[in-house]
N, C-alpha and C. Protein backbone atom coordinates (compact mmCIF):
# COMPACT_ATOMS: atom_id res chain seq x y z
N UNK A 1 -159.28 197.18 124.18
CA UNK A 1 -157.89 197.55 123.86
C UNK A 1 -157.70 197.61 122.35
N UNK A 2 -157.12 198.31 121.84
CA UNK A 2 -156.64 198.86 120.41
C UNK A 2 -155.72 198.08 120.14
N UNK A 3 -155.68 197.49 119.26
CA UNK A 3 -154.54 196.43 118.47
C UNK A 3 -153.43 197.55 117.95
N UNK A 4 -152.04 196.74 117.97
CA UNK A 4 -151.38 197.75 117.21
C UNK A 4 -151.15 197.97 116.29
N UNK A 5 -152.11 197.57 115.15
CA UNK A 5 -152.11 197.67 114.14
C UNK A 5 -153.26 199.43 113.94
N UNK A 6 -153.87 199.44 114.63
CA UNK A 6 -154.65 200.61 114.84
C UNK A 6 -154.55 201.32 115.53
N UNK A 7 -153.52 201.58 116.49
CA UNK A 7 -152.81 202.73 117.01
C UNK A 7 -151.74 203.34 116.02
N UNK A 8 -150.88 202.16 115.31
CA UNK A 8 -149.86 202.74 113.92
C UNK A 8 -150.65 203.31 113.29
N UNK A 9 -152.55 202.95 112.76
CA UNK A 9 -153.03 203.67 112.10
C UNK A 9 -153.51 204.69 112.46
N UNK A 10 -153.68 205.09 113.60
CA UNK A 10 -154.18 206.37 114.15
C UNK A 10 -153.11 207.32 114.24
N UNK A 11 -151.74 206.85 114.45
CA UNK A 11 -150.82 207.55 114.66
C UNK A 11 -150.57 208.30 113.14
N UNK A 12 -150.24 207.30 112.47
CA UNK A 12 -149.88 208.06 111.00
C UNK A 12 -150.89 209.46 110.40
N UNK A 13 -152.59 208.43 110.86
CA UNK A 13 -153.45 209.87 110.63
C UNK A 13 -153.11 211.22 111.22
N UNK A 14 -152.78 211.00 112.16
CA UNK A 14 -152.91 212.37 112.90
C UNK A 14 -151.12 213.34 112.59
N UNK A 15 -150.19 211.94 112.33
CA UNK A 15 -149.10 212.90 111.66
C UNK A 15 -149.62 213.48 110.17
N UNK A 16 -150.04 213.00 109.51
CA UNK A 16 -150.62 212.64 108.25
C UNK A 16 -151.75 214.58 108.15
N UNK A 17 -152.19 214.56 109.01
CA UNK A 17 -153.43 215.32 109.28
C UNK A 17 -152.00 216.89 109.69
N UNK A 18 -151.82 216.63 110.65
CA UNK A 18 -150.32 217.75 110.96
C UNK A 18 -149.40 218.17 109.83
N UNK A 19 -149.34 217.13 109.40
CA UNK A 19 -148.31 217.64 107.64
C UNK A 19 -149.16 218.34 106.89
N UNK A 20 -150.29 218.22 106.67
CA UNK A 20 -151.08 218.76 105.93
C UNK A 20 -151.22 220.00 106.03
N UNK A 21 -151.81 220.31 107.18
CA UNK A 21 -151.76 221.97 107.72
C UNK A 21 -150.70 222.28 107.68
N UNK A 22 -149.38 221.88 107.72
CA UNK A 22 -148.40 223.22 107.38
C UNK A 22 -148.21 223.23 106.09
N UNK A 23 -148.42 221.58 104.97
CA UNK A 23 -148.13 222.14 103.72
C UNK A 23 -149.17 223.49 102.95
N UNK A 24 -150.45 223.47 103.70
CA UNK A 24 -151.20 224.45 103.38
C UNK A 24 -151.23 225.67 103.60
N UNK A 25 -150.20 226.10 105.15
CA UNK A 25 -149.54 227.04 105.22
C UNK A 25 -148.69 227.68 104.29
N UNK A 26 -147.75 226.51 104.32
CA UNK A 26 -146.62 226.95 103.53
C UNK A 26 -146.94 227.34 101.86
N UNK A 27 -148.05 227.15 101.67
CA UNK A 27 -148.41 227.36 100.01
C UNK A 27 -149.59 228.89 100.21
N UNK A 28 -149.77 228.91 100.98
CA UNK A 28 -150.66 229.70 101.44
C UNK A 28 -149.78 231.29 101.66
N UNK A 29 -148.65 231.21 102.11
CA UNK A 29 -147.34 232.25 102.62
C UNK A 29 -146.72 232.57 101.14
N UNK A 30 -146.84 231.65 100.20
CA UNK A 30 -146.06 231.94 99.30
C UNK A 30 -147.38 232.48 98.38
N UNK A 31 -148.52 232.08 98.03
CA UNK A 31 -148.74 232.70 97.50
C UNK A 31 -149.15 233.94 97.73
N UNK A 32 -149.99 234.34 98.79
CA UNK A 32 -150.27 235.60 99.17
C UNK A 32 -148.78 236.75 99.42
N UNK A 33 -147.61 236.07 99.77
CA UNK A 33 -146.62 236.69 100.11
C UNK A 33 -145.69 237.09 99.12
N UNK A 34 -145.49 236.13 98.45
CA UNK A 34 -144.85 236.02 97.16
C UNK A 34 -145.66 236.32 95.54
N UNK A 35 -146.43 235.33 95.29
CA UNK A 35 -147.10 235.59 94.12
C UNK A 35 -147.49 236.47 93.53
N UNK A 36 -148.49 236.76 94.26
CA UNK A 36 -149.89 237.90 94.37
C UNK A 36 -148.97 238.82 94.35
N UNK A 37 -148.01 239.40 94.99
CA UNK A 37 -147.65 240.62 94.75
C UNK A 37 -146.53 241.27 93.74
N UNK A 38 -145.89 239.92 92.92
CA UNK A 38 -145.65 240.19 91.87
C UNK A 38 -146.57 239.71 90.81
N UNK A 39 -147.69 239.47 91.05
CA UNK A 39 -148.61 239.71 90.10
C UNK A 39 -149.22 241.03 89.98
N UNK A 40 -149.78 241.24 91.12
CA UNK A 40 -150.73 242.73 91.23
C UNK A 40 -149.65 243.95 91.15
N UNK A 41 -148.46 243.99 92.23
CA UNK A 41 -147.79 245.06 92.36
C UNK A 41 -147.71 245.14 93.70
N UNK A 42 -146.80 245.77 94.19
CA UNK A 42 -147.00 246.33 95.83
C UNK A 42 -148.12 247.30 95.72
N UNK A 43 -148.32 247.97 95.30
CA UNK A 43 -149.58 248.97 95.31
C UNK A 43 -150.63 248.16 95.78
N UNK A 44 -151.52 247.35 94.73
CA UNK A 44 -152.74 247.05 95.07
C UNK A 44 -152.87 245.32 95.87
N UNK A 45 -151.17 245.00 96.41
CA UNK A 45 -151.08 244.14 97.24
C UNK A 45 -151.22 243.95 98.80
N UNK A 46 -151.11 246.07 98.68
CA UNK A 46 -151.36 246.84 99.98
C UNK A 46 -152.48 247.27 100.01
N UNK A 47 -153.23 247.32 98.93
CA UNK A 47 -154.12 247.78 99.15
C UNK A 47 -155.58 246.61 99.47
N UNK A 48 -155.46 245.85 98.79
CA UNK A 48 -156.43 244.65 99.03
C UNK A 48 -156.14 243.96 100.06
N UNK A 49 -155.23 243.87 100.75
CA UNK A 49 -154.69 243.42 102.29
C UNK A 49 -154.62 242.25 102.17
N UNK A 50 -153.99 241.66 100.43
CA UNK A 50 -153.48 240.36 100.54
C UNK A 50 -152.10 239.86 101.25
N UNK A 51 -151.81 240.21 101.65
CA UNK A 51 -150.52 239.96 102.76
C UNK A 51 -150.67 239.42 104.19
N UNK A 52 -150.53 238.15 104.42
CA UNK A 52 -150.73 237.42 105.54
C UNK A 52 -150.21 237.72 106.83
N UNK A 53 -151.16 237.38 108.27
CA UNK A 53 -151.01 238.10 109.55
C UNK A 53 -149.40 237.68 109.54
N UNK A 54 -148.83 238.45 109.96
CA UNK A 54 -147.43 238.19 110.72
C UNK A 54 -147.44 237.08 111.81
N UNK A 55 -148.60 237.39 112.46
CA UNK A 55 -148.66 236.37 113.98
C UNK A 55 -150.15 235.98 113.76
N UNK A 56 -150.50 235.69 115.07
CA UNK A 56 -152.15 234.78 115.14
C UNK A 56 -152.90 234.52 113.94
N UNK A 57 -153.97 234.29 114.15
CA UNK A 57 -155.14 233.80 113.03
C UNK A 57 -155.88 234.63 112.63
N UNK A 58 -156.64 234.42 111.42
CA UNK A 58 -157.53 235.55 110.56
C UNK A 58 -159.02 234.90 111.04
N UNK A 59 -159.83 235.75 112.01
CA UNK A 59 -160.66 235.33 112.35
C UNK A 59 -162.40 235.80 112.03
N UNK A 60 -162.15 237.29 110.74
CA UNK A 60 -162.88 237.95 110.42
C UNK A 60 -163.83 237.68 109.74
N UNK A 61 -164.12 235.87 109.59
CA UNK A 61 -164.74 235.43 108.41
C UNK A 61 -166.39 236.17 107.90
N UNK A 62 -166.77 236.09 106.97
CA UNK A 62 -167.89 236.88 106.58
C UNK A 62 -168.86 236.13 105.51
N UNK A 63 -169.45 235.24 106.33
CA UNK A 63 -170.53 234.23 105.51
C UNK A 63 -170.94 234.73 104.14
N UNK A 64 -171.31 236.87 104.37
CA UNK A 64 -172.45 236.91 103.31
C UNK A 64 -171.73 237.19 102.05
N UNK A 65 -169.82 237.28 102.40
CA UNK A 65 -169.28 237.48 100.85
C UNK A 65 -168.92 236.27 100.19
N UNK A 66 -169.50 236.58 98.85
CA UNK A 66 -169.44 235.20 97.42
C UNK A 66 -168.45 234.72 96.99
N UNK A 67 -167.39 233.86 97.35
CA UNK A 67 -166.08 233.54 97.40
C UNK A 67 -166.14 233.22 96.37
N UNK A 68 -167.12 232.95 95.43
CA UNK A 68 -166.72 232.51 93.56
C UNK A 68 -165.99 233.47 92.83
N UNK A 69 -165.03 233.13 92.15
CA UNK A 69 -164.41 233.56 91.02
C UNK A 69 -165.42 234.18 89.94
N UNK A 70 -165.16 235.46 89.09
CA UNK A 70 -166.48 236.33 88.24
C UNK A 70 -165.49 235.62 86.97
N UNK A 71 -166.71 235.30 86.54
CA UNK A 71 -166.38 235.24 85.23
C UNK A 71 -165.09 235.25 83.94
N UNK A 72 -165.16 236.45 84.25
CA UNK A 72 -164.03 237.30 83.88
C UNK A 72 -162.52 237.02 83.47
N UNK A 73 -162.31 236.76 85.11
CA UNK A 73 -161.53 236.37 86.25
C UNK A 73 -160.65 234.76 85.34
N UNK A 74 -161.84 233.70 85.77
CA UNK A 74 -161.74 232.46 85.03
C UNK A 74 -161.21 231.91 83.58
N UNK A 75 -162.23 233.31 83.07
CA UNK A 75 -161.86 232.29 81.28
C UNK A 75 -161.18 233.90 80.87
N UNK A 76 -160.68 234.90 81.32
CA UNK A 76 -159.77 235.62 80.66
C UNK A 76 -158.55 235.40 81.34
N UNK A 77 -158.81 236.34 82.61
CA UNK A 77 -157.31 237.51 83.60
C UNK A 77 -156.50 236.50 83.95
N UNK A 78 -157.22 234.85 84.52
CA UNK A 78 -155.77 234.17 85.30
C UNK A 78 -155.08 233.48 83.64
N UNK A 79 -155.39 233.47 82.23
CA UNK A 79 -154.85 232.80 81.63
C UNK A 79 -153.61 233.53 81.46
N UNK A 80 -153.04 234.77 81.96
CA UNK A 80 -152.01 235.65 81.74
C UNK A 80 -151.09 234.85 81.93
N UNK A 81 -150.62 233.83 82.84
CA UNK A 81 -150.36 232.70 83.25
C UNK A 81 -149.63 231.59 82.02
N UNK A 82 -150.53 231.42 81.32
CA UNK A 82 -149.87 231.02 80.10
C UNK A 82 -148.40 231.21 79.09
N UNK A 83 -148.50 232.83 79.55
CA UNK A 83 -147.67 233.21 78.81
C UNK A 83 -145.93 232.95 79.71
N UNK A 84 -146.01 232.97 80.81
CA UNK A 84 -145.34 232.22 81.77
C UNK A 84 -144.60 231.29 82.09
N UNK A 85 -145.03 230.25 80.96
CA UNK A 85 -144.91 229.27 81.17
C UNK A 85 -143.79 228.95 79.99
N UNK A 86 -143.05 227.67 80.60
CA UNK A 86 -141.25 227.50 79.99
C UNK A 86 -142.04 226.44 78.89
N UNK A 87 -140.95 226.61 77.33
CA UNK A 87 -140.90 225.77 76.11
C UNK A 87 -140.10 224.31 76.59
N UNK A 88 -139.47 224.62 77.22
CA UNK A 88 -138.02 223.74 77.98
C UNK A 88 -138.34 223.62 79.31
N UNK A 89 -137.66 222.42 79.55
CA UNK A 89 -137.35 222.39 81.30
C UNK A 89 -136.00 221.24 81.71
N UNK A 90 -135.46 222.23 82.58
CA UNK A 90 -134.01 221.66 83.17
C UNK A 90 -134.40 220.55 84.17
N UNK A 91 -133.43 219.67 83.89
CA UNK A 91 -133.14 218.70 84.90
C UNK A 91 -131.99 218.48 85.09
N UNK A 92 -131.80 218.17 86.42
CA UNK A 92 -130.38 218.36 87.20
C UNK A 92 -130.40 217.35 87.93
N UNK A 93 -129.46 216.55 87.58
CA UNK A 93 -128.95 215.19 88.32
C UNK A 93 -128.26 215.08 89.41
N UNK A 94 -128.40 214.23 90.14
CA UNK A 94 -127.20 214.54 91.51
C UNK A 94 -126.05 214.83 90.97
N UNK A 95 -125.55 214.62 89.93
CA UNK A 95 -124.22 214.89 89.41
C UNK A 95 -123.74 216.57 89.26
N UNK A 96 -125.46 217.07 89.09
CA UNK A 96 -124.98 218.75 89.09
C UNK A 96 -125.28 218.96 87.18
N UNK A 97 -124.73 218.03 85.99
CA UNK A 97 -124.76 217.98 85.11
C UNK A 97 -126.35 218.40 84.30
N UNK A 98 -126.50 219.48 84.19
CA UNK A 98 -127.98 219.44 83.57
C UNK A 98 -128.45 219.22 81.96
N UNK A 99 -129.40 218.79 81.83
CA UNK A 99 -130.38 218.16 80.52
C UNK A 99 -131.23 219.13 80.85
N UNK A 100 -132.03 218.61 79.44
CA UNK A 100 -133.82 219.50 79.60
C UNK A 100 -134.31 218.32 78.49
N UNK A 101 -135.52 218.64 78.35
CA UNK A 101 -136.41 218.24 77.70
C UNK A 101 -137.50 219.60 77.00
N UNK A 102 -137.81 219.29 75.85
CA UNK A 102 -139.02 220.28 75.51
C UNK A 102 -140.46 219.86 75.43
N UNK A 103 -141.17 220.99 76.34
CA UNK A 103 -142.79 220.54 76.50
C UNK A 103 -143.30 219.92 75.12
N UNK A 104 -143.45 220.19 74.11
CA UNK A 104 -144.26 219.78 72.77
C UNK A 104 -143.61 218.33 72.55
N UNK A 105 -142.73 217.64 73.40
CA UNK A 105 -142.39 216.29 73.22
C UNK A 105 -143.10 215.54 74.03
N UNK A 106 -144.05 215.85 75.36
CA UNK A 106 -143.99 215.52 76.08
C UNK A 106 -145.38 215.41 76.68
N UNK A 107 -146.26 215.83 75.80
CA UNK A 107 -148.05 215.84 76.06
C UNK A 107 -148.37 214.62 75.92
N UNK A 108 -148.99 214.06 77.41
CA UNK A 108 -149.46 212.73 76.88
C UNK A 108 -147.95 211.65 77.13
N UNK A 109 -147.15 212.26 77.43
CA UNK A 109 -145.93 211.25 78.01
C UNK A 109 -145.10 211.12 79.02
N UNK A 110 -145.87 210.94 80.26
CA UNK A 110 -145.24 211.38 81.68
C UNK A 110 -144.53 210.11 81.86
N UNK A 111 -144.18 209.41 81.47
CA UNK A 111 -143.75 207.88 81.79
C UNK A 111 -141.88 208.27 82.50
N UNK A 112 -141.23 208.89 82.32
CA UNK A 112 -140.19 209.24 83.13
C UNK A 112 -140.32 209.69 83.68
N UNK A 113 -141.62 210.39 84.60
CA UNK A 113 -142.06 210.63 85.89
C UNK A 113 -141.84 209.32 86.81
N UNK A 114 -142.45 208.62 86.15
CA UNK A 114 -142.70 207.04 86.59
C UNK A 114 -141.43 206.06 86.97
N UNK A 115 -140.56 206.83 86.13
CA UNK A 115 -139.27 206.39 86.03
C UNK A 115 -137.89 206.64 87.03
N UNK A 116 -138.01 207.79 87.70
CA UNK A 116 -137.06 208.69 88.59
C UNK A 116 -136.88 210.10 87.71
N UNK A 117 -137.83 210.34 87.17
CA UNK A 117 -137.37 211.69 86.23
C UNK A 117 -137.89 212.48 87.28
N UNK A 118 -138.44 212.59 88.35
CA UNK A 118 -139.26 213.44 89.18
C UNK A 118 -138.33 214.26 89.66
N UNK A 119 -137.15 213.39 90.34
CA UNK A 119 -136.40 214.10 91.35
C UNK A 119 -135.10 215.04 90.33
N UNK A 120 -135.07 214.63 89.23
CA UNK A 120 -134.47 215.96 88.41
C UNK A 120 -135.23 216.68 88.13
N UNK A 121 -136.43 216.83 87.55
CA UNK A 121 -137.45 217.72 86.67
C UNK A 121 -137.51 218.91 88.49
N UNK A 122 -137.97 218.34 89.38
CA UNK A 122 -137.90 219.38 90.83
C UNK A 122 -136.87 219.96 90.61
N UNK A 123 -135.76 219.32 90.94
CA UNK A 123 -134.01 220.27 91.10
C UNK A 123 -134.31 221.56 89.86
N UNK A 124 -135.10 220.84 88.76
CA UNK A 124 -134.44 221.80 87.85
C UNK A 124 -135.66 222.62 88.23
N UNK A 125 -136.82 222.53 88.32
CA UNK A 125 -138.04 223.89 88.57
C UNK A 125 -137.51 224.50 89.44
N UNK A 126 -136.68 224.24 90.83
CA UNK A 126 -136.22 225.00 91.67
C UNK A 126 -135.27 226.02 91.31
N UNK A 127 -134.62 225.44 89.78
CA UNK A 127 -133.23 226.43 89.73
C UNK A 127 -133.75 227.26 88.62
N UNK A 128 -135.44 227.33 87.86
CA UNK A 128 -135.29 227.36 86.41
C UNK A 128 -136.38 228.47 86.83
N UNK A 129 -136.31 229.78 86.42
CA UNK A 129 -137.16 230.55 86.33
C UNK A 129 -138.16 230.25 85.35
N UNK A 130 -139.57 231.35 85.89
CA UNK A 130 -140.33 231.25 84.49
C UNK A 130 -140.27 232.19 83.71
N UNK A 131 -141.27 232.41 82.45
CA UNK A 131 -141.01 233.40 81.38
C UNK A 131 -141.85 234.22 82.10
N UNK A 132 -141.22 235.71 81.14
CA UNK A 132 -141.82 237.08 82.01
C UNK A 132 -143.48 236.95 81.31
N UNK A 133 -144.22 238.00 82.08
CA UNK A 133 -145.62 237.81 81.60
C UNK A 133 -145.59 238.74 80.82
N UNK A 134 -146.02 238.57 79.57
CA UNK A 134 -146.10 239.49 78.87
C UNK A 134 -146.98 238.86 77.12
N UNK A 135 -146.49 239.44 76.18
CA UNK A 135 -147.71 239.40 75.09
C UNK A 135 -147.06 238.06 74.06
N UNK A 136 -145.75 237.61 75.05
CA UNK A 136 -145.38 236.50 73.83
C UNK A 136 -145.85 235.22 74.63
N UNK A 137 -146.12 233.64 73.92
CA UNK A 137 -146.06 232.56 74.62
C UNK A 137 -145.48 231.92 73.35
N UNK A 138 -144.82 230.57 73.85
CA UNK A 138 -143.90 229.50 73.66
C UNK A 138 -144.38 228.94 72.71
N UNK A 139 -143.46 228.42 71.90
CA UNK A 139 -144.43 227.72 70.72
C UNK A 139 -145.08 226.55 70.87
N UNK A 140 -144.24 225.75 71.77
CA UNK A 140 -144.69 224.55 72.05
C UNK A 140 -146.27 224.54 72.60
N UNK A 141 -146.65 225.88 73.07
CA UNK A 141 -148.32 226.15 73.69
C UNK A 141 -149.15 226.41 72.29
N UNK A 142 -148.22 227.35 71.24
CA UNK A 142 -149.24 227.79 70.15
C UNK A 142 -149.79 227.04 68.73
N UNK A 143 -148.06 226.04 68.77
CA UNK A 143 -148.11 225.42 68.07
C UNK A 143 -148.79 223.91 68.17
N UNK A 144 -148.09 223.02 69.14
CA UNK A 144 -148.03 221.79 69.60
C UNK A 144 -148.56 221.24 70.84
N UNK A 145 -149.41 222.64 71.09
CA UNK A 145 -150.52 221.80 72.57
C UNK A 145 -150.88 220.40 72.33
N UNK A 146 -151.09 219.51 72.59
CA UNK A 146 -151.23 218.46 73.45
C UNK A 146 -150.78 217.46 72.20
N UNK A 147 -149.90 217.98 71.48
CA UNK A 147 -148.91 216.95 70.26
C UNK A 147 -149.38 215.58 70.59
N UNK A 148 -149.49 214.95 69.96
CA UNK A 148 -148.92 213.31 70.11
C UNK A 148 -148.08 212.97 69.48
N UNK A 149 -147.64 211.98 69.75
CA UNK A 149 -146.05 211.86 69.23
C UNK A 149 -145.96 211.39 68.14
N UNK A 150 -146.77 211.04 67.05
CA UNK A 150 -146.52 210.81 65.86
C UNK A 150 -147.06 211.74 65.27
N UNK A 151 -147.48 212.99 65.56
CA UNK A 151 -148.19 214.06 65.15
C UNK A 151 -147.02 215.21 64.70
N UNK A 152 -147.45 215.82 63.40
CA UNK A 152 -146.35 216.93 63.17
C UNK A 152 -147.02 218.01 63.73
N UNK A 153 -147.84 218.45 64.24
CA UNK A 153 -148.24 219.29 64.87
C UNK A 153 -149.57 219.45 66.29
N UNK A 154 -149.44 220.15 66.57
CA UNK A 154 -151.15 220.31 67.93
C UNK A 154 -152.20 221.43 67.87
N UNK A 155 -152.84 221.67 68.79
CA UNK A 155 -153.23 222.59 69.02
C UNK A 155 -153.04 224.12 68.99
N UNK A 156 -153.49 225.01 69.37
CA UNK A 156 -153.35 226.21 69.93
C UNK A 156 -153.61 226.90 71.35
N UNK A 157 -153.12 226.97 71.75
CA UNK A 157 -153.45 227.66 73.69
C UNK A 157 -154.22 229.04 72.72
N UNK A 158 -153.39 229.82 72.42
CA UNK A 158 -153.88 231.36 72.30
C UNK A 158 -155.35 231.23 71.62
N UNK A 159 -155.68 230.24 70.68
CA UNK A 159 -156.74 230.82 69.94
C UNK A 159 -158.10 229.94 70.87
N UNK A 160 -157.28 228.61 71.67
CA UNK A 160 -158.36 228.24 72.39
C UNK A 160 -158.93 229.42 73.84
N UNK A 161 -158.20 230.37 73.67
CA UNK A 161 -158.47 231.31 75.02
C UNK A 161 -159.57 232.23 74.19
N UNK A 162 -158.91 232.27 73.47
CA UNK A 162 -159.49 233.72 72.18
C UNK A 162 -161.71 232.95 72.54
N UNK A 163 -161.40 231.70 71.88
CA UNK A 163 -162.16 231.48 71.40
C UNK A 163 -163.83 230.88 73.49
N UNK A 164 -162.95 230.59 74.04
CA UNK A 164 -163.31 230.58 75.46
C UNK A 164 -164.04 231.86 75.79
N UNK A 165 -162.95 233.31 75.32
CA UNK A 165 -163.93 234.10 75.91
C UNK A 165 -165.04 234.44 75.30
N UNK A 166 -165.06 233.82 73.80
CA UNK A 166 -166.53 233.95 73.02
C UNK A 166 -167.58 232.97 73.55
N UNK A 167 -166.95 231.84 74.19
CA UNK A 167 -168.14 230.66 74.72
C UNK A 167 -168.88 231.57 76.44
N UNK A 168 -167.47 232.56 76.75
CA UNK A 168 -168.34 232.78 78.12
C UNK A 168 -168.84 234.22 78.42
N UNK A 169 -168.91 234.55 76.99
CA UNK A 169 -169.59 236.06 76.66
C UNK A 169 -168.88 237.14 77.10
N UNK A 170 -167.39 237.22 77.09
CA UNK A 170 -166.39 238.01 77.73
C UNK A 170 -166.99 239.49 76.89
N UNK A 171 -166.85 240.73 77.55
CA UNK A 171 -167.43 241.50 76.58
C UNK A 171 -165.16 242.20 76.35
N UNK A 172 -165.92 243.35 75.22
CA UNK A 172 -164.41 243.53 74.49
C UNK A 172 -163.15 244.29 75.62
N UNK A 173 -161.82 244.13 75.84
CA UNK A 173 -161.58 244.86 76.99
C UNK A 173 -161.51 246.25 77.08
N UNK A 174 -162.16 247.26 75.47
CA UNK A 174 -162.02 248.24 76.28
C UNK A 174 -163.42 248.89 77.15
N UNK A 175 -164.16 248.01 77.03
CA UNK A 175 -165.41 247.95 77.53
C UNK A 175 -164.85 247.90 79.43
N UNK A 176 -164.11 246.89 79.73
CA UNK A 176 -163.27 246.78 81.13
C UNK A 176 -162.89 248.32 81.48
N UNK A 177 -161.86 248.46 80.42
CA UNK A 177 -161.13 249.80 80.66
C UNK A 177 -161.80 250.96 81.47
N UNK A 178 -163.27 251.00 80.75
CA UNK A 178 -164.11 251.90 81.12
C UNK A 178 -165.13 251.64 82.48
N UNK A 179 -165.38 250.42 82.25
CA UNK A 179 -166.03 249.84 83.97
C UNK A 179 -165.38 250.14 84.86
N UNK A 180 -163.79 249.99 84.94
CA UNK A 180 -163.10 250.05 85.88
C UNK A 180 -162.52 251.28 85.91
N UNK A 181 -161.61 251.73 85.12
CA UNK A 181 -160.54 252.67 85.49
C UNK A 181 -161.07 254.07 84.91
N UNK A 182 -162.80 254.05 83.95
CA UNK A 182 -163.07 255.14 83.64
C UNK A 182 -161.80 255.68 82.31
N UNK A 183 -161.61 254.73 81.63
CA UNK A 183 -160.58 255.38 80.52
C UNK A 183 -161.66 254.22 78.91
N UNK A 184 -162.04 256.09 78.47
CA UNK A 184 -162.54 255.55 77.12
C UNK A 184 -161.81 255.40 76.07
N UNK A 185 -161.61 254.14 75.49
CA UNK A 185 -160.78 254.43 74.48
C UNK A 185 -161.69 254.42 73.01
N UNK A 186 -161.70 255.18 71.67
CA UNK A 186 -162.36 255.22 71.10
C UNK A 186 -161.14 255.50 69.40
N UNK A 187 -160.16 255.08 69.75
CA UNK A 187 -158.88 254.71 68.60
C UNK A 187 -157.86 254.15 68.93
N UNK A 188 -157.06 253.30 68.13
CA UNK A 188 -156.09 252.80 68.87
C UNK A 188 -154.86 253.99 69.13
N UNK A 189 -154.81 254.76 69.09
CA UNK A 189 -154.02 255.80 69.39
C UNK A 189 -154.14 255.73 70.98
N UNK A 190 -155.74 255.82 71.47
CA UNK A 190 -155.40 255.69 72.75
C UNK A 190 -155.21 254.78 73.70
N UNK A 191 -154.90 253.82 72.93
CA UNK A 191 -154.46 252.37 73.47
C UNK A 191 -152.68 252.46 73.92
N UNK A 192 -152.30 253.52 73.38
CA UNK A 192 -151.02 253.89 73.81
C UNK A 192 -150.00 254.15 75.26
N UNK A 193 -151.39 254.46 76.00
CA UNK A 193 -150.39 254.98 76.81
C UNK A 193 -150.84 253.85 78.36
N UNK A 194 -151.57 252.81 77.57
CA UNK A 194 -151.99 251.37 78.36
C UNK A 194 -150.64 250.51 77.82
N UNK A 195 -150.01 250.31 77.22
CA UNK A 195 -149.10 248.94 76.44
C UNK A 195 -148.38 249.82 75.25
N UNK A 196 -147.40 248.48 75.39
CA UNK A 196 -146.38 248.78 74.48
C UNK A 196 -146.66 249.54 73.00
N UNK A 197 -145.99 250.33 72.33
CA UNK A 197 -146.35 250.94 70.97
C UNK A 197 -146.40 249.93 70.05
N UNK A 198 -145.61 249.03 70.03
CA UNK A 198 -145.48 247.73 69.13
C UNK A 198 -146.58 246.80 69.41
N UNK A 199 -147.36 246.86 70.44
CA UNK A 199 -148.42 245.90 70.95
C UNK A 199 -149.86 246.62 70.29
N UNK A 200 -149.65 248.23 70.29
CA UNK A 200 -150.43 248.52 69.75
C UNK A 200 -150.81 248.56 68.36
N UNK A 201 -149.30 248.04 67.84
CA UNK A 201 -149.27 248.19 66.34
C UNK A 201 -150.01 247.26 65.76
N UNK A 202 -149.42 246.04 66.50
CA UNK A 202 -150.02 244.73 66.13
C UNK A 202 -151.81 244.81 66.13
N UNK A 203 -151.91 245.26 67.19
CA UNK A 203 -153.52 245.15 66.95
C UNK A 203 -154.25 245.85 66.04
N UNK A 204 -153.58 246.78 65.46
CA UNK A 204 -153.64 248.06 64.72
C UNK A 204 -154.16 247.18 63.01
């Protein structure tokens, strides 16, 4: 006979084990459903058939394809991501009354996590969009990556990416341009009709 001290523990496992699979669902729906396709576009969200079954299970599995991430992929395309990302973040109290805090205060100081800061810092990610993706990021990333607090300044995100894709032999992107989409570019003139005129200036 099973003590009940080990039926409570079997029980919890197996709720424990049940929560799990739907939180993996549920992250699983959003990203393929949500994410991915304002990342890629509806175009090639339809087209890569990242969009999850409506009903039953995906049962097509295929041992001989290489589920690793290329290169590429890793230390360039997902850092787009960066730029994404909030200087600030809202917190919202049961009161409704919102605060923020700014990231470059805060590297290296989660201790009002610890505190009950959790359940505002959520309210507020739920209500707080992120930044659009695009060619600017936050200072608190360019300037004051991983600050310490008696520090007048930090790091750099941008130049540690810069400098990543030289450690993982990224070749130049219009070298990409041409692997993929067959577009040579051979001046920045024709970098034009890829990105902004002002984006091209800058590189110019």
């Amino acid at each position: 006979m099973l003590s009940d001290n080990i039926k409570v523990s079997i029980y919890l496992l197996l709720v424990g084990c049940f929560l799990r699979r739907i939180v993996i669902a549920e992250i699983q729906m959003i990203t393929y459903n949500e994410f991915l396709r304002l990342v890629v576009g509806p175009y090639y969200h339809q087209r890569f058939l990242l969009r999850t079954l409506r009903d039953g299970f995906f049962t097509a599995y295929n041992s001989n394809i290489n589920p690793a991430m290329i290169n590429e992929f890793t230390s360039a395309c997902f850092r787009f991501g960066h730029s994404t990302s909030q200087g600030s973040f809202t917190e919202i109290p049961s009161s409704g009354n919102p605060t923020s805090f700014k990231l470059q205060n805060n590297f290296f100081h989660p201790f009002g996590l610890y505190q009950g800061q959790t359940e505002l810092l959520v309210r507020g990610l739920a209500d707080q969009l992120a930044q659009k993706s695009d060619n600017f990021v936050v200072e608190d990333l360019t300037n004051y990556l991983f600050r310490k607090m008696d520090d007048s300044f930090g790091l750099d995100l941008m130049a540690i990416n810069v400098q990543r894709g030289r450690d993982h032999g990224i070749r130049p992107y219009v070298d990409y341009l041409r692997a993929i989409f067959n577009v040579r570019v051979t001046s920045f003139s024709n970098l034009r009709s890829l990105m902004p005129v002002t984006v091209v200036q800058k590189f110019e």
